[in-house]
N, C-alpha and C. Protein backbone atom coordinates (compact mmCIF):
# COMPACT_ATOMS: atom_id res chain seq x y z
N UNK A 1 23.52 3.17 28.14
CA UNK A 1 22.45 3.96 27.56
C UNK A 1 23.08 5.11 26.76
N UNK A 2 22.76 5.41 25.24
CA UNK A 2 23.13 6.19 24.64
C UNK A 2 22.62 7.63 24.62
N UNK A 3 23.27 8.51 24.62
CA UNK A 3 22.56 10.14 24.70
C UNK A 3 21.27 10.61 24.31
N UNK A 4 20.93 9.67 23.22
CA UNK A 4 19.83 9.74 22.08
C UNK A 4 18.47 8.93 23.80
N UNK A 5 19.06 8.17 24.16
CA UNK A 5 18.07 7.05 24.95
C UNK A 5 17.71 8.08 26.19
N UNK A 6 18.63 8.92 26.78
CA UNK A 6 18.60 9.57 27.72
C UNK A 6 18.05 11.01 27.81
N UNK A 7 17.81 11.37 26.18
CA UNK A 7 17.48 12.45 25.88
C UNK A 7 15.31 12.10 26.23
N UNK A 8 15.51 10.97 25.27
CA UNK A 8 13.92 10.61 25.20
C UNK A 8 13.59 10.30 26.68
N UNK A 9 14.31 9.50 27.15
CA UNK A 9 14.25 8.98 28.60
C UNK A 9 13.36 10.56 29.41
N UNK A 10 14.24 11.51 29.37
CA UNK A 10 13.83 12.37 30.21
C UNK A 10 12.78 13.39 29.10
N UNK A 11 12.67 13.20 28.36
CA UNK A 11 11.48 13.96 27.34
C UNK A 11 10.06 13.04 28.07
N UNK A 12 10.45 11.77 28.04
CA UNK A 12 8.85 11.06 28.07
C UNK A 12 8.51 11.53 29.50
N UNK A 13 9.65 11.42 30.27
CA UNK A 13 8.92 12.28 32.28
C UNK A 13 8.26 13.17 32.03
N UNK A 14 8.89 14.10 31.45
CA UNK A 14 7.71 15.27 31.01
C UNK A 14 5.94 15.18 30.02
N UNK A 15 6.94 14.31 29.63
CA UNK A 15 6.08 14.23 28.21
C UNK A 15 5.23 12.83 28.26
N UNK A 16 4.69 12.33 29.10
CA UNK A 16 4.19 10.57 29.20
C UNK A 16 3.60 10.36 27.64
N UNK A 17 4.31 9.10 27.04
CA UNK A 17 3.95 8.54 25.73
C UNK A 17 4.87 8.93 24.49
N UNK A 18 6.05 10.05 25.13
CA UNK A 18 7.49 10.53 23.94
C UNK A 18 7.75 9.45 23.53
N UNK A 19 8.00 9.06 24.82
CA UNK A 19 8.77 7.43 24.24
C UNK A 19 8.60 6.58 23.49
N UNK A 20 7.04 6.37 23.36
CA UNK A 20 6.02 5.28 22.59
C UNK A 20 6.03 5.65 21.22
N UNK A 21 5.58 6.84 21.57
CA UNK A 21 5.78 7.57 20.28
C UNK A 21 6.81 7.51 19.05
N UNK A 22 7.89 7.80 20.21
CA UNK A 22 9.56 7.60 19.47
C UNK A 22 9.47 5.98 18.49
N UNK A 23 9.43 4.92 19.34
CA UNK A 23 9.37 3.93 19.06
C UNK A 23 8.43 3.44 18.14
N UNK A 24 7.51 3.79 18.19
CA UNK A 24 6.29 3.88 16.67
C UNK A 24 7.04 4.31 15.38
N UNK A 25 7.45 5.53 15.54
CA UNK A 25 8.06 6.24 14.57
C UNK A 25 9.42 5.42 13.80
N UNK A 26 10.44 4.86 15.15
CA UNK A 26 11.20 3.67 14.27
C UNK A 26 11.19 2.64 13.69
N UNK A 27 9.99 2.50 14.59
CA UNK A 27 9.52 0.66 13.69
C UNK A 27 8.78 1.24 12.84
N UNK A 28 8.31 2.20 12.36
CA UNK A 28 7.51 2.36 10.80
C UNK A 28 9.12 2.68 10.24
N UNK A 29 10.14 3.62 10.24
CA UNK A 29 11.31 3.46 9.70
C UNK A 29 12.03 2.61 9.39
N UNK A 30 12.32 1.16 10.10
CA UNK A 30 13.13 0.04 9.83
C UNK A 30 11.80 -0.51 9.32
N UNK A 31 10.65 -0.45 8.94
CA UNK A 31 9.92 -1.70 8.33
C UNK A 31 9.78 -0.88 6.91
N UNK A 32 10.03 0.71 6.72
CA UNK A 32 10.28 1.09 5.08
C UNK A 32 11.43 0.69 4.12
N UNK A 33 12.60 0.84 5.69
CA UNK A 33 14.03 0.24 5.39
C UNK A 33 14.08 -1.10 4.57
N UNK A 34 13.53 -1.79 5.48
CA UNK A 34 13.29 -3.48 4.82
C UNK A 34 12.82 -3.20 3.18
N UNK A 35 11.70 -2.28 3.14
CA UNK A 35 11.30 -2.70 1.72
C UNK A 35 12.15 -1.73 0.95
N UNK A 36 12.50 -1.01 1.13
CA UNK A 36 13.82 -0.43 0.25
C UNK A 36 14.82 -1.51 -0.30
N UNK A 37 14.93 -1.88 0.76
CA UNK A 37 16.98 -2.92 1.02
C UNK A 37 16.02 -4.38 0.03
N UNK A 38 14.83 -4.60 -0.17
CA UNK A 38 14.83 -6.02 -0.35
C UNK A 38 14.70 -5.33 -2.16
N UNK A 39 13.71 -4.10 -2.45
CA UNK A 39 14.00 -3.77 -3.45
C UNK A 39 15.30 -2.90 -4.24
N UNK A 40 16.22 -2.86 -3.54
CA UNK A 40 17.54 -2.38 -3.86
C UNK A 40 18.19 -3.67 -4.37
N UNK A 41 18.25 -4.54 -3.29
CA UNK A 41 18.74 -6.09 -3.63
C UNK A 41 18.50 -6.91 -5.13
N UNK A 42 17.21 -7.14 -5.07
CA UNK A 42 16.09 -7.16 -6.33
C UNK A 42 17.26 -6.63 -7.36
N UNK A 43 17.31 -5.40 -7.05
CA UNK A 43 17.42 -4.43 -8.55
C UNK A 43 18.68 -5.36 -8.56
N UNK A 44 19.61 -4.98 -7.83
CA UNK A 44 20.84 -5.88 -7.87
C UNK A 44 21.10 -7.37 -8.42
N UNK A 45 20.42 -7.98 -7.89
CA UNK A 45 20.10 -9.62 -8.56
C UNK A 45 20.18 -9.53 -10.11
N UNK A 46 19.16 -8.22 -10.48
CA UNK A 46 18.46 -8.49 -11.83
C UNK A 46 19.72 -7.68 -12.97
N UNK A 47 20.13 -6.60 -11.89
CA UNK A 47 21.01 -6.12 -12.94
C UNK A 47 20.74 -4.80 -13.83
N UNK A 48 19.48 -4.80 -12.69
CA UNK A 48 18.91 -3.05 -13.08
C UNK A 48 19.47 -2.17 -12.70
N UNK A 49 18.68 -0.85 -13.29
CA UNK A 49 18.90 0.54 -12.84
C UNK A 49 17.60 0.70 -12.56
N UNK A 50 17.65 1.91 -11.46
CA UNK A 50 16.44 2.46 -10.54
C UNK A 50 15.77 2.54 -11.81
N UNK A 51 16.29 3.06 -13.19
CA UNK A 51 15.41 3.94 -14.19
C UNK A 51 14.49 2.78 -15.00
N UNK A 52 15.52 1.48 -15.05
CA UNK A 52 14.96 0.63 -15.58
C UNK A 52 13.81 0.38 -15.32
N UNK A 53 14.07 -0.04 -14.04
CA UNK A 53 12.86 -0.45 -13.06
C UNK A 53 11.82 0.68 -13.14
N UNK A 54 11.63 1.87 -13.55
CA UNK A 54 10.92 2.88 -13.23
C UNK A 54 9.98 3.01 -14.66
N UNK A 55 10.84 2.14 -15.85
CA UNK A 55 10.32 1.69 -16.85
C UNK A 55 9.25 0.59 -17.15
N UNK A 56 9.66 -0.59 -16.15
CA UNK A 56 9.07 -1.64 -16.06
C UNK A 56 7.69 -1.41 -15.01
N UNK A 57 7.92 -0.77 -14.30
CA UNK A 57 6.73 -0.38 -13.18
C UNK A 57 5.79 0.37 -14.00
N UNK A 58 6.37 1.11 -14.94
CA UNK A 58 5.31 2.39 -15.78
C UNK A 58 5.59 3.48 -14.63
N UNK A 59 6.28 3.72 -13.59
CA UNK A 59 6.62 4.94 -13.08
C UNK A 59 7.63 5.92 -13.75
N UNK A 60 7.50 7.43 -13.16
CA UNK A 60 8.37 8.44 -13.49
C UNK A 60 9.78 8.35 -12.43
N UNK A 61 10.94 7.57 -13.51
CA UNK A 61 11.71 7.74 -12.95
C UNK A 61 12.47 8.51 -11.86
N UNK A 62 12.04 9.96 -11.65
CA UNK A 62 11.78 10.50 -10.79
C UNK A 62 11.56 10.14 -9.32
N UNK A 63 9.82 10.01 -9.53
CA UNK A 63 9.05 9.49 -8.48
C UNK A 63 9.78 8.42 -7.51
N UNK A 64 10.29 7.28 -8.51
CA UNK A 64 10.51 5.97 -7.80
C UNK A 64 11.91 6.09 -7.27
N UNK A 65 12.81 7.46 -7.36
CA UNK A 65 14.27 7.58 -6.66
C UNK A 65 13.68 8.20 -5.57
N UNK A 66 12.51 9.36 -5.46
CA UNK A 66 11.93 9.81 -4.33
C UNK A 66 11.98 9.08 -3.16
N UNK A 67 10.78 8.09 -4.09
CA UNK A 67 10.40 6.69 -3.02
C UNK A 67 11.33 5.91 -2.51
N UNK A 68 12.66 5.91 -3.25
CA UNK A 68 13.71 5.35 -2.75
C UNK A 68 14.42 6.04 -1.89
N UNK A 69 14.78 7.02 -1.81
CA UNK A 69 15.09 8.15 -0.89
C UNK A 69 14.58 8.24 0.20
N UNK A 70 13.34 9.02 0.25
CA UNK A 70 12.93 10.19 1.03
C UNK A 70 12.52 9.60 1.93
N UNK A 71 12.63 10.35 3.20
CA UNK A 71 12.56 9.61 4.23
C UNK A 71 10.65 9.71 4.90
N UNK A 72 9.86 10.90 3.93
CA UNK A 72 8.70 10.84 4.05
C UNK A 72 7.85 10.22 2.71
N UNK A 73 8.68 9.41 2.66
CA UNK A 73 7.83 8.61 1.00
C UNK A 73 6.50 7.90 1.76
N UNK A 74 5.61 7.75 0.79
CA UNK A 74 4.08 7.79 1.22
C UNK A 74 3.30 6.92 -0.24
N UNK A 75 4.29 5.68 -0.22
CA UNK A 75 3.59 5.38 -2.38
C UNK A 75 2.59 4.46 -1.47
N UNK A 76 1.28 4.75 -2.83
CA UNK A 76 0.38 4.03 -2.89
C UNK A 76 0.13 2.56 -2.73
N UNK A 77 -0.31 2.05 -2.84
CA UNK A 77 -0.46 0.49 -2.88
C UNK A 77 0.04 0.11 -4.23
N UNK A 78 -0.91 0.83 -4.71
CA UNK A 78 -1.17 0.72 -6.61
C UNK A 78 0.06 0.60 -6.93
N UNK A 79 1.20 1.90 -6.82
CA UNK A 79 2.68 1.60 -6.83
C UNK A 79 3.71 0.85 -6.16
N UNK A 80 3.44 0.42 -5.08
CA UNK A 80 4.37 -0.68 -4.45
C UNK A 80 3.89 -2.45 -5.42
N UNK A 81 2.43 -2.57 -5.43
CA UNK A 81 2.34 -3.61 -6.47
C UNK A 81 2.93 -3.29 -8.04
N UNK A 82 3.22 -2.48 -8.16
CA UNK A 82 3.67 -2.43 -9.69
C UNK A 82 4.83 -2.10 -9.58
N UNK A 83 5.64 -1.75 -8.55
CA UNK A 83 7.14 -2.75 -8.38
C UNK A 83 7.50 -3.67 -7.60
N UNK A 84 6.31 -4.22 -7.48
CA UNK A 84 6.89 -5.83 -6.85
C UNK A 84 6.97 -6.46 -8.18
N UNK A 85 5.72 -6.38 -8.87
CA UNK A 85 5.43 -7.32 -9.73
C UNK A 85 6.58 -7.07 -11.03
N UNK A 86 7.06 -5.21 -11.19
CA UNK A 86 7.91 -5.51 -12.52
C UNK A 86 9.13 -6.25 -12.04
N UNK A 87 9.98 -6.51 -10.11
CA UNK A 87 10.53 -7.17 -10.15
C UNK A 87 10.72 -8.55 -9.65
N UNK A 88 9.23 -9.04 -10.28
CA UNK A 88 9.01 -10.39 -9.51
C UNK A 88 8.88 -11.05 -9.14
N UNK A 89 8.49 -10.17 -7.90
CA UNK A 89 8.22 -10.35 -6.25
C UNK A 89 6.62 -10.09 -5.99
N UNK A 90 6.28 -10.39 -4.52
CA UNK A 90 4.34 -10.31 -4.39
C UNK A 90 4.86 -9.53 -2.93
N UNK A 91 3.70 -8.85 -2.47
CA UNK A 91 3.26 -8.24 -1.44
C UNK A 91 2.40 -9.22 -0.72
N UNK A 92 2.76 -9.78 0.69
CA UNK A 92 1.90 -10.31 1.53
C UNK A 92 1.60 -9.75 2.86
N UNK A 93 0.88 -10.49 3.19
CA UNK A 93 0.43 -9.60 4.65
C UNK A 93 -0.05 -10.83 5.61
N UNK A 94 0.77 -10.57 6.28
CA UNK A 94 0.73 -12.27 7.32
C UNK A 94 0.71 -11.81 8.46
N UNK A 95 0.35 -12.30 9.49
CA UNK A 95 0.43 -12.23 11.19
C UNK A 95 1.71 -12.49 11.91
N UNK A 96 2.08 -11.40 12.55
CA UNK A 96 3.53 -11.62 13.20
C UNK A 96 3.30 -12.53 14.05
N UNK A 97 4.59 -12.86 14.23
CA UNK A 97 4.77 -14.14 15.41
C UNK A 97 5.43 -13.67 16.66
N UNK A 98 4.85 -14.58 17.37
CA UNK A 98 5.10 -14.18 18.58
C UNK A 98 6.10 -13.26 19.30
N UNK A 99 7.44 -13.52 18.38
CA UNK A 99 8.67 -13.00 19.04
C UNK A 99 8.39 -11.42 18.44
N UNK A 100 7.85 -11.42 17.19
CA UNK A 100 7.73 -10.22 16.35
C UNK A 100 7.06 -9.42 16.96
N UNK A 101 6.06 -10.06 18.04
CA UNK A 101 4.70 -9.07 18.61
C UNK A 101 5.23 -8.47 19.57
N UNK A 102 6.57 -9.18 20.47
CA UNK A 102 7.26 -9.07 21.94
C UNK A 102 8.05 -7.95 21.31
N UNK A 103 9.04 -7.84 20.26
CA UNK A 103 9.26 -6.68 19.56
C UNK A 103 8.69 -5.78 19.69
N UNK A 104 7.65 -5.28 19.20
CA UNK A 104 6.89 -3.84 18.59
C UNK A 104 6.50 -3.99 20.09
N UNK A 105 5.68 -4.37 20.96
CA UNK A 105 5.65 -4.20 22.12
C UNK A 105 6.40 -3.35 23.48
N UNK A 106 7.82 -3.96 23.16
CA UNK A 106 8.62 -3.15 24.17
C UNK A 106 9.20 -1.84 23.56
C-alpha cells in the first residue's frame, strides 16, 4: 500500500465516502487522459500541430492547448465534436461492459 493509499485510507475513517470520492475524481481523470492521448496520437498520425488542428476545428488556438493541458478543462460538446470531426474521428457513447462496470465499482 502506497502513502498516497494510506493517507486516504485513514481520511475516509474520519471522513466516510473520502475514498469514493477520491476514486470518482480519478476515473473522471484517466477517462480525460484517454481523450487527450487518443487526440495527441491523431495529431501525430496526421502530422499536425495543436495550431493546425485549432485551425481546422475553427478554435482559438489558445483555447484548444488549454483543453489540452489543464487539468480543469471543461469543453463543450459543440467543441469536442469539432475536433473529432476536423480529425476524423466520431464521438460515441456505448454501455460499458461488464469488466468496465467491476472497474468504476471498486
Amino acid at each position: 500500500m502506497s502513502a498516497l493509499d494510506r493517507v486516504i485510507e485513514e481520511r475516509d475513517r474520519r471522513e466516510p465516502g473520502f475514498a469514493a470520492a477520491v476514486e470518482a475524481e480519478q476515473a473522471e481523470i484517466r477517462a480525460f487522459d484517454d481523450v487527450v492521448n487518443v487526440v495527441l496520437d491523431r495529431l501525430s498520425d496526421l502530422g499536425w500541430t495543436r495550431e493546425e488542428l485549432a485551425v481546422r476545428a475553427h478554435l482559438n488556438a489558445a483555447s484548444l492547448r488549454r483543453l489540452l493541458t489543464s487539468s480543469s478543462a471543461n469543453p463543450t460538446f459543440a467543441t469536442m465534436m469539432s475536433i473529432a470531426e476536423a480529425l476524423g474521428l466520431r464521438i460515441e457513447i456505448r454501455e460499458q461492459t461488464s469488466f468496465e462496470q467491476m472497474l468504476t465499482a471498486s
